[in-house]
C-alpha atoms as a PDB file:
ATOM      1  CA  UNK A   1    -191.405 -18.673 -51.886  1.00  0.00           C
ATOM      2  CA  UNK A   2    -189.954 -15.061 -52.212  1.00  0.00           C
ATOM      3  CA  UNK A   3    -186.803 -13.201 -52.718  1.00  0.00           C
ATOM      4  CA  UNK A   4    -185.812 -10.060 -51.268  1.00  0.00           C
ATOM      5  CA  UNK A   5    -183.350  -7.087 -51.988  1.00  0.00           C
ATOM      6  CA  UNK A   6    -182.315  -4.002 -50.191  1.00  0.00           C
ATOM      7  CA  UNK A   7    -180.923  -1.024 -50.642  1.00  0.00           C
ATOM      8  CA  UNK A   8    -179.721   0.725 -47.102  1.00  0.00           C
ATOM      9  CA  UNK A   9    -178.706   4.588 -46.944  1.00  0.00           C
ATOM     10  CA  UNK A  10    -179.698   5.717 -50.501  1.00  0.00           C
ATOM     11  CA  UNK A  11    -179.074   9.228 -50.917  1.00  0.00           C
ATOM     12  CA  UNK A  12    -182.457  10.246 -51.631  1.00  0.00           C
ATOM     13  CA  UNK A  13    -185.390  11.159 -49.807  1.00  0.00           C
ATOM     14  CA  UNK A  14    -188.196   8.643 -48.833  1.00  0.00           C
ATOM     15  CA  UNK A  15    -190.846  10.737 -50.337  1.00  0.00           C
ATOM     16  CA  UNK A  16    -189.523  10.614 -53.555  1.00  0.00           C
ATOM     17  CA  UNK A  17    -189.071   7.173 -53.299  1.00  0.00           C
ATOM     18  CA  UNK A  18    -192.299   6.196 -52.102  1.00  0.00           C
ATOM     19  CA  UNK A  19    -193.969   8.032 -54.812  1.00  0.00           C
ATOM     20  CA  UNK A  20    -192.075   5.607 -57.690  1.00  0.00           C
ATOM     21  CA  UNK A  21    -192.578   2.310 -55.337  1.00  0.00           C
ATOM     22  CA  UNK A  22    -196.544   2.809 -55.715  1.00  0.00           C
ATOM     23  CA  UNK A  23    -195.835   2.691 -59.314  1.00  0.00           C
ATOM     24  CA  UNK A  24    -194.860  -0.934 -59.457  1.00  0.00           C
ATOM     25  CA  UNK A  25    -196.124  -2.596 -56.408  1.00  0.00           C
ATOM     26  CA  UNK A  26    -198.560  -5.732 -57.170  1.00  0.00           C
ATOM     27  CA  UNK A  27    -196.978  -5.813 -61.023  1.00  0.00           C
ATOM     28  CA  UNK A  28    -195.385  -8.646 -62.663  1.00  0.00           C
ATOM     29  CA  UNK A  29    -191.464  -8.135 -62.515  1.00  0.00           C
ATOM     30  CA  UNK A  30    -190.872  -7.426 -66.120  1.00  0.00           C
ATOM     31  CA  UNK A  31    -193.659  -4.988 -66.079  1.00  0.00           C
ATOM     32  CA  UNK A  32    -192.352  -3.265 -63.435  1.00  0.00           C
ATOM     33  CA  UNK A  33    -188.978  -3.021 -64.690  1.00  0.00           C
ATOM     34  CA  UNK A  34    -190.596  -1.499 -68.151  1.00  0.00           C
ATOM     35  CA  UNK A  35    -192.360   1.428 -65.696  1.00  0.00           C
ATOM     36  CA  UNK A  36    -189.011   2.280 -63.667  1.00  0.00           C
ATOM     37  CA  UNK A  37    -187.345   2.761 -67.225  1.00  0.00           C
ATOM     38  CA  UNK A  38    -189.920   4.402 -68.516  1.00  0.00           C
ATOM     39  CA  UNK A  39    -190.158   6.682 -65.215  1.00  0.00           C
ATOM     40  CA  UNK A  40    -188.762   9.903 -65.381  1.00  0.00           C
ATOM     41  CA  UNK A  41    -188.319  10.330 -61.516  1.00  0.00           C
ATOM     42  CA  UNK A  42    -184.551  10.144 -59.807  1.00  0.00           C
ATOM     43  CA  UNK A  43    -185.720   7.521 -57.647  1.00  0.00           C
ATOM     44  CA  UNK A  44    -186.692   4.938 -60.602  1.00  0.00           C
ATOM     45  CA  UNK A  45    -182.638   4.374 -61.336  1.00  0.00           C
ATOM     46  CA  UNK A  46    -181.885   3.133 -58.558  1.00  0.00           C
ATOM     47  CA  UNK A  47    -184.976   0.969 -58.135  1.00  0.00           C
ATOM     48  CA  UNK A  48    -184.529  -0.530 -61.149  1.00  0.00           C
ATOM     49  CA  UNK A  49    -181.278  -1.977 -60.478  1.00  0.00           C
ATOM     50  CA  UNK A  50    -182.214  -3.068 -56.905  1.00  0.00           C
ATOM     51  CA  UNK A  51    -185.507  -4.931 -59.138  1.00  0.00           C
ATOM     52  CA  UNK A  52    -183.054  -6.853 -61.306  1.00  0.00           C
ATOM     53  CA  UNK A  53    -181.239  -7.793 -58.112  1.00  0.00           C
ATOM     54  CA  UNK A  54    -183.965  -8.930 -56.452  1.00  0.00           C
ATOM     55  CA  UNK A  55    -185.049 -10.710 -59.666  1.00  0.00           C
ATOM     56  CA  UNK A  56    -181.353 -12.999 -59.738  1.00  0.00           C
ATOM     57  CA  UNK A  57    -181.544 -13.644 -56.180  1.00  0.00           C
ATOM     58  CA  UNK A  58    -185.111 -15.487 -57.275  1.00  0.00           C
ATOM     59  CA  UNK A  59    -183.549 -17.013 -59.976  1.00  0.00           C
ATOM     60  CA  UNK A  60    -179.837 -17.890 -58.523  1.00  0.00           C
ATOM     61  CA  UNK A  61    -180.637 -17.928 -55.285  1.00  0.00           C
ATOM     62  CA  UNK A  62    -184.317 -19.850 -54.856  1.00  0.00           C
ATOM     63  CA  UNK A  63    -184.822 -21.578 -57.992  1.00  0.00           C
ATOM     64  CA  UNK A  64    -187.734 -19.822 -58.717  1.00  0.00           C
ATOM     65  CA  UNK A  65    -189.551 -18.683 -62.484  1.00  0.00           C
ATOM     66  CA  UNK A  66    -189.178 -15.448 -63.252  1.00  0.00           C
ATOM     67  CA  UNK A  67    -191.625 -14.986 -65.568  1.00  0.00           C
ATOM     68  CA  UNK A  68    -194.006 -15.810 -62.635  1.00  0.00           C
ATOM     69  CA  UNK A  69    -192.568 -13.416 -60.384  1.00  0.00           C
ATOM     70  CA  UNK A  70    -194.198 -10.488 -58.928  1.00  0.00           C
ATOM     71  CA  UNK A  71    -193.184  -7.398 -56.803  1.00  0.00           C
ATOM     72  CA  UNK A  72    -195.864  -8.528 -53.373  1.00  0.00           C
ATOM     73  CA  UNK A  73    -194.297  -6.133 -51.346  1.00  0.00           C
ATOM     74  CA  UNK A  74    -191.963  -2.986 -51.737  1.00  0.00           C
ATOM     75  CA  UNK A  75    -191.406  -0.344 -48.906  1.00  0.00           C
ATOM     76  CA  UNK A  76    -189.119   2.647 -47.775  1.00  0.00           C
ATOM     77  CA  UNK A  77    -187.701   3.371 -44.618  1.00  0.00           C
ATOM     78  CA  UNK A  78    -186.146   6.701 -43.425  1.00  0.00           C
ATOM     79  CA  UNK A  79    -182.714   6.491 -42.750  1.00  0.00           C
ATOM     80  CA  UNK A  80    -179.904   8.197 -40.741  1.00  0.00           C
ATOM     81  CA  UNK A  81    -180.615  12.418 -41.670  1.00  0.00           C
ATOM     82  CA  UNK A  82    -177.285  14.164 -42.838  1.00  0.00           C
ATOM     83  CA  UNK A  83    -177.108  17.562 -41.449  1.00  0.00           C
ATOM     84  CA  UNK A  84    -175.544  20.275 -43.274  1.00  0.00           C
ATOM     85  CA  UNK A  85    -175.470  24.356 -42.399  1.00  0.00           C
ATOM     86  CA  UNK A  86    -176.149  26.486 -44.857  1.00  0.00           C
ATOM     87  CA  UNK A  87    -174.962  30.030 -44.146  1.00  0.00           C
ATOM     88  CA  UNK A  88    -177.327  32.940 -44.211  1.00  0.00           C
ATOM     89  CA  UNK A  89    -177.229  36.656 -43.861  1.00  0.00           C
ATOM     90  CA  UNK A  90    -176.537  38.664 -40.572  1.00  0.00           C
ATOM     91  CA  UNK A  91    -174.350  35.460 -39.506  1.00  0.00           C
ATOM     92  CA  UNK A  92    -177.236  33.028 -39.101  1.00  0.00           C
ATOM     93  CA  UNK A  93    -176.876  29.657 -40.324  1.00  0.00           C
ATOM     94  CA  UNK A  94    -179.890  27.423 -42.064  1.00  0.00           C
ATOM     95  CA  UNK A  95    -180.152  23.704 -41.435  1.00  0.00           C
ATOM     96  CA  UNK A  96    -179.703  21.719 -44.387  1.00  0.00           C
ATOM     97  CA  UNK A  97    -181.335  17.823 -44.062  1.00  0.00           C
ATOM     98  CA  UNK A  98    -180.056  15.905 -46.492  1.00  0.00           C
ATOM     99  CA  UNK A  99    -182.095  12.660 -46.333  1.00  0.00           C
ATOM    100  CA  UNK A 100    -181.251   8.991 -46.616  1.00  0.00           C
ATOM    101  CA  UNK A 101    -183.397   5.919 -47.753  1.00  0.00           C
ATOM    102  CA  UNK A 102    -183.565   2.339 -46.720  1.00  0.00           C
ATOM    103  CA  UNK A 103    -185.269   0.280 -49.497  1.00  0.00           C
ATOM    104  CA  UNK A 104    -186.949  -3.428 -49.160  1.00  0.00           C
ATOM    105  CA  UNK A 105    -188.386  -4.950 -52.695  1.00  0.00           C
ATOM    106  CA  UNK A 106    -189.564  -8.540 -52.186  1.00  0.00           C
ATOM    107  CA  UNK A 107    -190.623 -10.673 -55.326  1.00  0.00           C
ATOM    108  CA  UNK A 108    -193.058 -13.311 -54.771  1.00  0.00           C
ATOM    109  CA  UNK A 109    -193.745 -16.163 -57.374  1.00  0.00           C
ATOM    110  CA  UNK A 110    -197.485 -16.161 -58.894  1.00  0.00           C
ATOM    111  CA  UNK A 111    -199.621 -19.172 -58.082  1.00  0.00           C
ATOM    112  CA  UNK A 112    -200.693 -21.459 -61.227  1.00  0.00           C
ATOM    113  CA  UNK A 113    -204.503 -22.439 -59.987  1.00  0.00           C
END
């Protein structure tokens, strides 16, 4: 059984994201919530509180252990691109791409062989 949480149109930019999410993918929840406070990267607050969602969804939700639960799959999407204009000299005018997220953490409960 597994539990899944996401985060849509997170102000930050998938890159950064992605870098924090290979941090914690495959580790036991509460180890991964230890790295993403631990973490000094902007991307780890936010992940961190979309971890402990996805952790009560698993526990309210499905019935499931937590203590056995693991992060089996965590991935970013790009999302919609904000476009701002900067301006420059000699009346030109910069693009400014502000970037947006889409975030998918799915727990997964461990097997006891």
């Amino acid at each position: 059984m597994q539990a899944a949480a996401h985060l849509r149109y997170a102000r930050i930019s998938p890159r950064k994201v992605q870098v924090v999410l290979d941090l914690i993918r495959n580790k036991p929840a509460n180890v991964a919530a230890a790295i993403l406070q631990h973490t000094r990267k902007a991307a780890s607050e936010p992940l961190l509180k979309l971890l402990k969602s996805a952790m009560a969804n698993a526990e309210n939700n499905h019935g499931m252990d937590v203590a056995n639960c693991y992060v089996s799959k965590c991935f970013v999407c790009p999302g919609p691109t904000l476009k701002r204009i900067r301006p420059r000299a000699q009346g030109r005018a910069f693009q400014i791409l502000k970037r947006t997220s889409h975030i998918t953490l799915v727990l997964e409960e461990r097997e006891n062989s």
